[in-house]
C-alpha atoms as a PDB file:
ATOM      1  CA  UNK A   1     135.285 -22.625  10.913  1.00  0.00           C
ATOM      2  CA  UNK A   2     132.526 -19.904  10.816  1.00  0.00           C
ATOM      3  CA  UNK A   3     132.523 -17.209   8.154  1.00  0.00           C
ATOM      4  CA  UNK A   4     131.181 -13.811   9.705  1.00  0.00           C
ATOM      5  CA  UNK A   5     128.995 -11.666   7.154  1.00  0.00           C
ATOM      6  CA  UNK A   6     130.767  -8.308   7.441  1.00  0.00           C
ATOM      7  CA  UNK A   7     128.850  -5.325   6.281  1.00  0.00           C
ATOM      8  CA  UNK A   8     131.009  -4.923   3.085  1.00  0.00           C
ATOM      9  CA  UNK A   9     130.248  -8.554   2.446  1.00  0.00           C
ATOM     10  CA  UNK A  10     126.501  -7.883   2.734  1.00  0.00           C
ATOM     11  CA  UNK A  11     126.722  -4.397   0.241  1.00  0.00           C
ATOM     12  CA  UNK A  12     129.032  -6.663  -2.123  1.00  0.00           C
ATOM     13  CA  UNK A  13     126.600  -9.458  -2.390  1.00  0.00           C
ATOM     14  CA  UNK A  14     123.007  -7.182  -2.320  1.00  0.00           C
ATOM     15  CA  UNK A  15     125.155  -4.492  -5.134  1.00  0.00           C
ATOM     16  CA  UNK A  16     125.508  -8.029  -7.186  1.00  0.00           C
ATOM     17  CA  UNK A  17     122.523  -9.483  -6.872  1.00  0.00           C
ATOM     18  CA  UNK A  18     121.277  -6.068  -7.978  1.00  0.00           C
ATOM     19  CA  UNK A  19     123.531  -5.729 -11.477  1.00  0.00           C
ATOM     20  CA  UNK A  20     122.343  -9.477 -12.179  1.00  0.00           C
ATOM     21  CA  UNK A  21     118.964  -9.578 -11.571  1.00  0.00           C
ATOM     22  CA  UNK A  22     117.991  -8.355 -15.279  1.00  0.00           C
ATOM     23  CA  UNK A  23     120.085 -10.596 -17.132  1.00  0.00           C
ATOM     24  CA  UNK A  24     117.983 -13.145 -14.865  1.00  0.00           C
ATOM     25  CA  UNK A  25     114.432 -11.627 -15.158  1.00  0.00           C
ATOM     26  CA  UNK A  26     113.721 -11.641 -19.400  1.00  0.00           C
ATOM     27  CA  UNK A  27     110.612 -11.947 -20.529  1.00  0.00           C
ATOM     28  CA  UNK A  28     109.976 -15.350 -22.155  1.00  0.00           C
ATOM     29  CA  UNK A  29     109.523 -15.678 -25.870  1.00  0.00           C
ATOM     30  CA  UNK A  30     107.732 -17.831 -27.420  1.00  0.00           C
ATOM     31  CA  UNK A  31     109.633 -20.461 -29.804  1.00  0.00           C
ATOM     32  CA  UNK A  32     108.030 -22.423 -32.899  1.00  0.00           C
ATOM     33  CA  UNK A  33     109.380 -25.650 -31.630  1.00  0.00           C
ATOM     34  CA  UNK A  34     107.343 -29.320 -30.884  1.00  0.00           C
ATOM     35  CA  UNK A  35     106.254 -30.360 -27.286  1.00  0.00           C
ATOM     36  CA  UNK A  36     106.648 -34.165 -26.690  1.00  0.00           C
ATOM     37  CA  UNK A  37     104.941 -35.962 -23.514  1.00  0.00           C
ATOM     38  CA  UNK A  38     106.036 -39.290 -22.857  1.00  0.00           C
ATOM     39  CA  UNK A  39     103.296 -41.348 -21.786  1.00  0.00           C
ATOM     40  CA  UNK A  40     102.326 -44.834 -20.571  1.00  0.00           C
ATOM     41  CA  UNK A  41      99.944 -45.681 -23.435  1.00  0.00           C
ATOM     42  CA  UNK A  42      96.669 -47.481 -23.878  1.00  0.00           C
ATOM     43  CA  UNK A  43      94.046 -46.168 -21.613  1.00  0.00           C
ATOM     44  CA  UNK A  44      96.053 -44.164 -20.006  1.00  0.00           C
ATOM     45  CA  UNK A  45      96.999 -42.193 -23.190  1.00  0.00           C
ATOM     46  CA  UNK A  46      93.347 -41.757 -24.666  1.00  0.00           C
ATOM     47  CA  UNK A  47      92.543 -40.191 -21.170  1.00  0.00           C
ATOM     48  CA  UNK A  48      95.428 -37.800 -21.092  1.00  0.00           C
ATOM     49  CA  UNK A  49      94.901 -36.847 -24.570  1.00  0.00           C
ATOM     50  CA  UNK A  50      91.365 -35.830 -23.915  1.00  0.00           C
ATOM     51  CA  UNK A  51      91.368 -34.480 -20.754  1.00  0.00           C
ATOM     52  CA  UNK A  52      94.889 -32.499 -21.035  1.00  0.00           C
ATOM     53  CA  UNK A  53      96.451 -32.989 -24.739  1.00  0.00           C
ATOM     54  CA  UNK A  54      93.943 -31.952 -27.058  1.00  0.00           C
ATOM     55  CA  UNK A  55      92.737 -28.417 -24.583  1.00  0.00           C
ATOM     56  CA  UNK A  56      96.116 -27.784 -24.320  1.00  0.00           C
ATOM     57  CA  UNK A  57      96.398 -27.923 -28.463  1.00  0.00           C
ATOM     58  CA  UNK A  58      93.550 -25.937 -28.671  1.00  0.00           C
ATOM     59  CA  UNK A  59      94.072 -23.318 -26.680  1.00  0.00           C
ATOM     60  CA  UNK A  60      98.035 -22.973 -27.457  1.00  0.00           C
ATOM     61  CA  UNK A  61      97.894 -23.955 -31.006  1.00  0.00           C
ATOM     62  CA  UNK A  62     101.150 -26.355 -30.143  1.00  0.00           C
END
């Protein structure tokens, strides 16, 4: 069973995608909430935490 894409169809679905797209494209805002990174531990840890952990804390403040 094929479905044809009439041109009603098309206006229908572009009119749509038209009304929605603001509700979809928000800006992001910025929450006061905790960012936890599960990690293996040991060496692997201190090496994450200096080379990604502690820049990323520094520069975000998180």
């Amino acid at each position: 069973m094929t479905a044809r894409m009439s041109r009603r169809r098309a206006l229908a679905l572009g009119a749509g995608a038209l009304l929605g797209a603001p509700a979809i494209m928000c800006s992001a805002r910025a929450q006061g909430r905790t960012v936890y990174v599960n990690s293996y531990g040991g060496v692997w840890e201190s090496s994450w935490r200096k080379a990604f952990f502690e820049p990323f804390t520094a520069q975000t403040g998180i």
